[in-house]
Protein backbone atom coordinates (compact mmCIF):
# COMPACT_ATOMS: atom_id res chain seq x y z
CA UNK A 1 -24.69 57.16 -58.64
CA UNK A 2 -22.29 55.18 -60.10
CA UNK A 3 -21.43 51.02 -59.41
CA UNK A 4 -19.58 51.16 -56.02
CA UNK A 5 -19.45 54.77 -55.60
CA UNK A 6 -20.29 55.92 -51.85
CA UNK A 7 -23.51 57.80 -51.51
CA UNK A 8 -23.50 61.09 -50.86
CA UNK A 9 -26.36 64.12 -50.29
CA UNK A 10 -25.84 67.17 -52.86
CA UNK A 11 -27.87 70.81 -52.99
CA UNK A 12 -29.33 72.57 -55.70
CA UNK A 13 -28.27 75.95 -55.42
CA UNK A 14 -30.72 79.01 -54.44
CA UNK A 15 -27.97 81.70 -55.94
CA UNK A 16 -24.46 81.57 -57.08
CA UNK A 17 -23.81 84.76 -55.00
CA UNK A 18 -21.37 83.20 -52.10
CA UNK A 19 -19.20 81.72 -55.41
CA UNK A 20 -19.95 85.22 -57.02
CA UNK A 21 -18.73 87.33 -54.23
CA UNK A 22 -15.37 84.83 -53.95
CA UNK A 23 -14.47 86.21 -57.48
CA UNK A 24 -14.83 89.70 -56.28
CA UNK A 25 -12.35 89.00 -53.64
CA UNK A 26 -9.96 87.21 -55.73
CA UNK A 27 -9.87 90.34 -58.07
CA UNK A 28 -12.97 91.36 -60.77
CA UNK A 29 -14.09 94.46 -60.62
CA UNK A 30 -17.29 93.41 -62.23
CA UNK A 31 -18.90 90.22 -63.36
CA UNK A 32 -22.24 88.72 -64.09
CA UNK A 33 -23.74 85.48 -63.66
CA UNK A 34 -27.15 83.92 -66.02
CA UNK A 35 -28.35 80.68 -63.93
CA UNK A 36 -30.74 78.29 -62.74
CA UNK A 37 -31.40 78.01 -59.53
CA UNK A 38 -33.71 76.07 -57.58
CA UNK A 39 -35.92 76.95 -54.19
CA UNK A 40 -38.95 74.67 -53.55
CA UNK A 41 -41.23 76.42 -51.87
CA UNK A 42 -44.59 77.91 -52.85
CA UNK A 43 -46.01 77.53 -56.07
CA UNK A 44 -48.04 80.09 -57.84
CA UNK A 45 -48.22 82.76 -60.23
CA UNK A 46 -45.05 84.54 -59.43
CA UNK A 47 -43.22 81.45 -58.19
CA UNK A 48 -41.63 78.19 -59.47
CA UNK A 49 -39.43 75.76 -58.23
CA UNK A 50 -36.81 76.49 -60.92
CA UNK A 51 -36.26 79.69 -62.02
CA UNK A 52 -33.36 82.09 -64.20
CA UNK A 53 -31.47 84.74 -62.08
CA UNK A 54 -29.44 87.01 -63.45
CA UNK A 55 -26.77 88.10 -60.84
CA UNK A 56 -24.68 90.83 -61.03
CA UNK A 57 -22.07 92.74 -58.89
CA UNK A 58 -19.90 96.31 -59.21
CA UNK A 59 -16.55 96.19 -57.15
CA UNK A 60 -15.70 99.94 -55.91
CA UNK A 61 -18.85 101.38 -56.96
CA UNK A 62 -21.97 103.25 -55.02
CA UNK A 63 -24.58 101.26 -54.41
CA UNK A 64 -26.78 103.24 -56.45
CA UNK A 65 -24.88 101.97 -59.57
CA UNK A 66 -27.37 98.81 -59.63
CA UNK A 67 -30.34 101.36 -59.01
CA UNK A 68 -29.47 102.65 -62.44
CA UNK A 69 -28.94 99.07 -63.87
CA UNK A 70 -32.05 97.93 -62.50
CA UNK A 71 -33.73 100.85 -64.34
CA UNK A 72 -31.89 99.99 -67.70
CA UNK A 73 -32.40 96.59 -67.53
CA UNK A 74 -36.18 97.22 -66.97
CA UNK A 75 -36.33 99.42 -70.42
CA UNK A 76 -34.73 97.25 -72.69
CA UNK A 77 -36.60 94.18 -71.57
CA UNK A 78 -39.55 96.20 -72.44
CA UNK A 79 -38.01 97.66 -75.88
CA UNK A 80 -36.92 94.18 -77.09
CA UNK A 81 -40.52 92.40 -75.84
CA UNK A 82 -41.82 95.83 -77.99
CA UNK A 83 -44.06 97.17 -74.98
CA UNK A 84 -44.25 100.32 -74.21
CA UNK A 85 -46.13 99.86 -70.92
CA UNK A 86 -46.46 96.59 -68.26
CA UNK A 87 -49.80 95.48 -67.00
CA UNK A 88 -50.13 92.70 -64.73
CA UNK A 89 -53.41 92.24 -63.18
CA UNK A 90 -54.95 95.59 -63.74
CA UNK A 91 -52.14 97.43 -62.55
CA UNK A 92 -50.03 99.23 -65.32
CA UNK A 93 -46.39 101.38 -65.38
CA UNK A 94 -44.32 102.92 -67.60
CA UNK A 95 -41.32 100.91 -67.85
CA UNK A 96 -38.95 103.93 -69.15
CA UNK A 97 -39.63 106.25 -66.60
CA UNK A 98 -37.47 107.09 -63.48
CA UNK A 99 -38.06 104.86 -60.81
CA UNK A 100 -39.93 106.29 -57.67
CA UNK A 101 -37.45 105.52 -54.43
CA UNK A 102 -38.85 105.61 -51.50
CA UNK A 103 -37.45 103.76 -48.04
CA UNK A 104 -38.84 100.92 -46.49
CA UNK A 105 -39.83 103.02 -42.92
CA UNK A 106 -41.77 105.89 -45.54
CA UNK A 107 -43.91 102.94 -47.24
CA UNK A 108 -45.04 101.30 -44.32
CA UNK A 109 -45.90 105.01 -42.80
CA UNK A 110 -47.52 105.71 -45.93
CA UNK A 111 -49.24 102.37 -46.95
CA UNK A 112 -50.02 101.46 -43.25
CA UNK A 113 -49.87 103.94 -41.06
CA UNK A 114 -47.13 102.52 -38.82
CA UNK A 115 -43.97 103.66 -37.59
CA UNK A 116 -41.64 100.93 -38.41
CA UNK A 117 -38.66 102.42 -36.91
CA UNK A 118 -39.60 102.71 -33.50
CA UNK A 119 -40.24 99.25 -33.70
CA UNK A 120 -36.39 98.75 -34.44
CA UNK A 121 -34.04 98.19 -31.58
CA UNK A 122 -30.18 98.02 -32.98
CA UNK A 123 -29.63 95.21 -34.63
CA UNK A 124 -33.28 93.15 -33.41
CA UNK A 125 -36.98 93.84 -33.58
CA UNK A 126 -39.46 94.78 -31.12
CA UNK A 127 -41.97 92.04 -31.93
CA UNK A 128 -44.50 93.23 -29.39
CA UNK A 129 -44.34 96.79 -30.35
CA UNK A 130 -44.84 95.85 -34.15
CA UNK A 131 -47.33 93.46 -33.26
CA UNK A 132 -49.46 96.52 -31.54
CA UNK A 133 -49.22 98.51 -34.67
CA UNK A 134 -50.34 95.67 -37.18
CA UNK A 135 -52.97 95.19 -35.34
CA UNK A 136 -53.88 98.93 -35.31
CA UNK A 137 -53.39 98.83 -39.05
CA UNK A 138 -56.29 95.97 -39.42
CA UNK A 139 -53.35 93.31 -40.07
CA UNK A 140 -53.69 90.15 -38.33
CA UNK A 141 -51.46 88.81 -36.44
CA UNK A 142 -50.68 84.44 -34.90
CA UNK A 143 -49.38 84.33 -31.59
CA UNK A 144 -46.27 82.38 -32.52
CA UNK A 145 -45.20 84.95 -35.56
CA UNK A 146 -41.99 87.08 -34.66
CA UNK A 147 -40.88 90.80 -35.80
CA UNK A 148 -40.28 89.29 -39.50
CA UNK A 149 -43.25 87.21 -39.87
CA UNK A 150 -44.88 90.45 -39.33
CA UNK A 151 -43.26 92.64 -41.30
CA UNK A 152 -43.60 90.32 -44.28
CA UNK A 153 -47.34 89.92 -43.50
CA UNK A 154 -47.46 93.80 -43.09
CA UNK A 155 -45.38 94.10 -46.69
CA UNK A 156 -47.16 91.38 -48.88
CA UNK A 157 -50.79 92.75 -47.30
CA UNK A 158 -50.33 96.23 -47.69
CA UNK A 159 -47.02 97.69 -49.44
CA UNK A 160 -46.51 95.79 -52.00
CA UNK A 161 -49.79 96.18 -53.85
CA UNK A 162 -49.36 99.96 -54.05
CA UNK A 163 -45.32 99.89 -55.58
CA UNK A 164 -44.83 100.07 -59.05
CA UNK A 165 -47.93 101.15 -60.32
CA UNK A 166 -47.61 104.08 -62.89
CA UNK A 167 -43.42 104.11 -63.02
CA UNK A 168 -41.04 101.42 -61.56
CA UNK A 169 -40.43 101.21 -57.72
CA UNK A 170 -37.49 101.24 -55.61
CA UNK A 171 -38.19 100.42 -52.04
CA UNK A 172 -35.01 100.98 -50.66
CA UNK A 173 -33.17 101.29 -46.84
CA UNK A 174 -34.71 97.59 -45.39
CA UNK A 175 -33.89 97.49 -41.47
CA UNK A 176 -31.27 95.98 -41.10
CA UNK A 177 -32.88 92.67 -39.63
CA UNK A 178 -34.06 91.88 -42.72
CA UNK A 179 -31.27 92.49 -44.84
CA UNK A 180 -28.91 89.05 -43.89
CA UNK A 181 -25.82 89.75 -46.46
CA UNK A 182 -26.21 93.73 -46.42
CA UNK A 183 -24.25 96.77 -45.00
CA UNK A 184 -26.06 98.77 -42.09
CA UNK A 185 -26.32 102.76 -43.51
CA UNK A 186 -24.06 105.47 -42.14
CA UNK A 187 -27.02 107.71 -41.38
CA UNK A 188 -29.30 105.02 -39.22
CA UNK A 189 -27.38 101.36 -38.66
CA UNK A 190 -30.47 100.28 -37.92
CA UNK A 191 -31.31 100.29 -41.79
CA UNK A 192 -29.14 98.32 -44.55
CA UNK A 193 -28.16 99.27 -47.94
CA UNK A 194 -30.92 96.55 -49.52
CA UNK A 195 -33.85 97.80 -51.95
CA UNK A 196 -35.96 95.72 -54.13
CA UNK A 197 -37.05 96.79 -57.76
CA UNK A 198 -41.47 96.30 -58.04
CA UNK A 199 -43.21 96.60 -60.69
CA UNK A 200 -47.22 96.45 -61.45
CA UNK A 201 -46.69 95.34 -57.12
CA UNK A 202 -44.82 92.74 -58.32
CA UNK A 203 -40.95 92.18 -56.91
CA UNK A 204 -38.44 91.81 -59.80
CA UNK A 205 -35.57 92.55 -58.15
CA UNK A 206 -33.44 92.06 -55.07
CA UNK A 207 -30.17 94.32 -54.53
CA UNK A 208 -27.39 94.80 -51.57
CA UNK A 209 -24.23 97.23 -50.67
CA UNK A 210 -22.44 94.18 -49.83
CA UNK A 211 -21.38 93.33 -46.81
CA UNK A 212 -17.91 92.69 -46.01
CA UNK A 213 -17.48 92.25 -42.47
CA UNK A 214 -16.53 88.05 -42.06
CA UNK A 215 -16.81 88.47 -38.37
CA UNK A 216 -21.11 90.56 -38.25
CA UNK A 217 -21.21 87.67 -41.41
CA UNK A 218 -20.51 85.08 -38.89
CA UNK A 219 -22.40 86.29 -36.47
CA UNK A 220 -25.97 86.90 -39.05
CA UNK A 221 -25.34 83.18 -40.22
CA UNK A 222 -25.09 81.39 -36.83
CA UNK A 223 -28.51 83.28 -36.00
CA UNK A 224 -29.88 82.35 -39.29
CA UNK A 225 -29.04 78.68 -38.73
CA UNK A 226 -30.21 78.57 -35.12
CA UNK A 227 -34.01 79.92 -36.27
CA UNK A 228 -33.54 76.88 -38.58
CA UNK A 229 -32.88 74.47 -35.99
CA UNK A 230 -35.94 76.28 -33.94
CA UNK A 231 -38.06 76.00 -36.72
CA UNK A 232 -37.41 72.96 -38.45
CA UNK A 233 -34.83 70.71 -36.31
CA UNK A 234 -32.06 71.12 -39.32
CA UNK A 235 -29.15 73.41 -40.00
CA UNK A 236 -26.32 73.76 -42.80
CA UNK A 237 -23.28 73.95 -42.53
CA UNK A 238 -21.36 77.66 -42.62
CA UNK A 239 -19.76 78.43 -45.61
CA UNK A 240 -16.10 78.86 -43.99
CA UNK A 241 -14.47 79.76 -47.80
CA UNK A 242 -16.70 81.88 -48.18
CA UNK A 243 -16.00 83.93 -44.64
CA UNK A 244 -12.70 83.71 -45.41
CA UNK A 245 -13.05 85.44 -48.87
CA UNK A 246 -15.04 88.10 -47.32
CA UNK A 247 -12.67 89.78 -45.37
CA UNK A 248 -10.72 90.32 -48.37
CA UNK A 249 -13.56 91.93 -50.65
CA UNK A 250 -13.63 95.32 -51.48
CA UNK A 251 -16.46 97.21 -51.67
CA UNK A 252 -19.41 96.04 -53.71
CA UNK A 253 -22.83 96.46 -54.60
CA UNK A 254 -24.62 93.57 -56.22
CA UNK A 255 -28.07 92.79 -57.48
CA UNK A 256 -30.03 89.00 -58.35
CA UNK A 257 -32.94 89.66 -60.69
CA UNK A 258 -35.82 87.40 -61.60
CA UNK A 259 -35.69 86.92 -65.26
CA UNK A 260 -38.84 84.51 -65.93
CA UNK A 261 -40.78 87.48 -63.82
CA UNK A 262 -39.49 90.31 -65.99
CA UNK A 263 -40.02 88.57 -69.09
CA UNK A 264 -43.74 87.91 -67.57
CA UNK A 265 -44.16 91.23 -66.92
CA UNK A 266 -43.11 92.65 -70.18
CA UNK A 267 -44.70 90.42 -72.80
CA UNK A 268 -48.11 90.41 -70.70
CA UNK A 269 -48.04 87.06 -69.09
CA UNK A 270 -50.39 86.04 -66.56
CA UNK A 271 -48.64 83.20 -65.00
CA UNK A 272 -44.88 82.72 -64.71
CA UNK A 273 -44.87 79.08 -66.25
CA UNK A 274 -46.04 80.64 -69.37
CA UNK A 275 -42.65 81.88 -69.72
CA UNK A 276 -40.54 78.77 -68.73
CA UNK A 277 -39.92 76.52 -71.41
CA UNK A 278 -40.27 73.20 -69.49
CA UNK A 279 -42.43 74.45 -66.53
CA UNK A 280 -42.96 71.35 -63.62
CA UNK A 281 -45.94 69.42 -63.60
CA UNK A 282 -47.70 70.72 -59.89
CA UNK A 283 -47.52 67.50 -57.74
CA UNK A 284 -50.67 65.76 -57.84
């Protein structure tokens, strides 16, 4: 702050996608982005408060375009780091084979034994009827959690442990409730064109068909922020630039991909600040 100026509260950003996705509308077909980015939250092995993205999106192209980027991406991290498998605790995969895909609604069939689906009502979540199948999987579950508390409880306990192991992962089709910036599928809207890239059951990756409606973007945001306000008595501001840049996008797919995680994965790294060059001290 300088002598006189007015004070003023500024944000580190979580992703340069919203300034990203303004570029696609104003014209580039394709365009990349290499940043920091900042989200305090948990700390850990496969989390730090400051991490490299690298950020990515194809104008006019099919969304499985970043499938097969993800995939490259994957093999020549792995060339260049000069492994020709990943481990990460005792889980192993071949980082040049074909990716497994497999949809969101299979894996938690598969993994779990439930059928997410039916749990899915349009654009919400039957938190009751998820709630009964959890609990019938041997997942617990807190009065207070919703439909996506439980799915992510019902993801981290028992999907994500069994992706990636042997070849790459690419759990794909998330419903739609989960998937905040994504376009619903033609075949079921209650799915969205979102996967995520795992790898030794670790998630690398994060990928959308964009969505371009400003007016369903609207509508996802002022939801978002009113959970916020539930949930912790604060709420930002909408991004009205970045509506209004929407509605002139074309068609896009995009992906954001943790770099300090695949560069973890693929020189055998046990913790992710082993791989950050000036790592934060944990708070004492």
């Amino acid at each position: 702050m300088t002598p006189g100026a007015a004070r003023a509260r500024l944000y580190l950003h979580t992703s340069p996608e919203f300034a990203a996705k303004k570029l696609l509308a104003a014209g580039e077909p394709r365009l990349f982005t290499f940043a920091r980015v900042f989200r305090n939250r948990e700390r850990g092995a496969l989390h730090h408060p400051e991490f490299t993205m690298l950020e990515w999106y194809r104008a006019n192209e099919p969304y499985e375009a970043v499938m097969a980027d993800c995939a490259a991406i994957l093999a020549v991290a792995a060339r260049t780091a000069g492994a020709s498998e990943v481990r990460f605790r005792g889980r192993t995969a071949d980082p040049f084979a074909p990716p497994e895909r497999i949809s969101v609604a299979d894996a938690f069939a598969r993994h779990a034994g439930i059928g997410l689906l039916a749990t899915l009502d349009g654009r919400a979540g039957d938190r009751d009827a998820l709630a009964h199948a959890a609990a019938a999987a041997g997942v617990r579950c807190a009065d207070d959690d919703d439909w996506s508390d439980i799915f992510s409880r019902v993801l981290v306990e028992r999907i994500e442990p069994n992706l990636g192991i042997g070849r790459a992962t690419i759990l794909d089709r998330y419903p739609l409730v989960e998937a905040a910036l994504a376009r619903p599928t033609r075949a079921d809207p209650r799915v969205a064109e979102r996967f995520e890239l795992y790898v030794c059951g670790v998630e690398v990756a994060n990928a959308f068909g964009e969505l371009t409606d400003a007016a369903e973007q609207r509508r996802r945001f002022e939801l978002e922020m009113a959970e916020k306000q539930r949930r912790y008595g604060e709420r930002y501001p909408v991004d009205e630039d970045f509506l209004a840049a929407l509605a002139g996008m074309p068609p896009a797919c995009g992906s954001a991909l943790g770099f300090d995680r695949l560069v973890m994965l693929v020189t055998g790294a046990s913790w992710v600040d082993q791989v950050i060059w000036t790592p934060m001290p944990e708070p004492e």
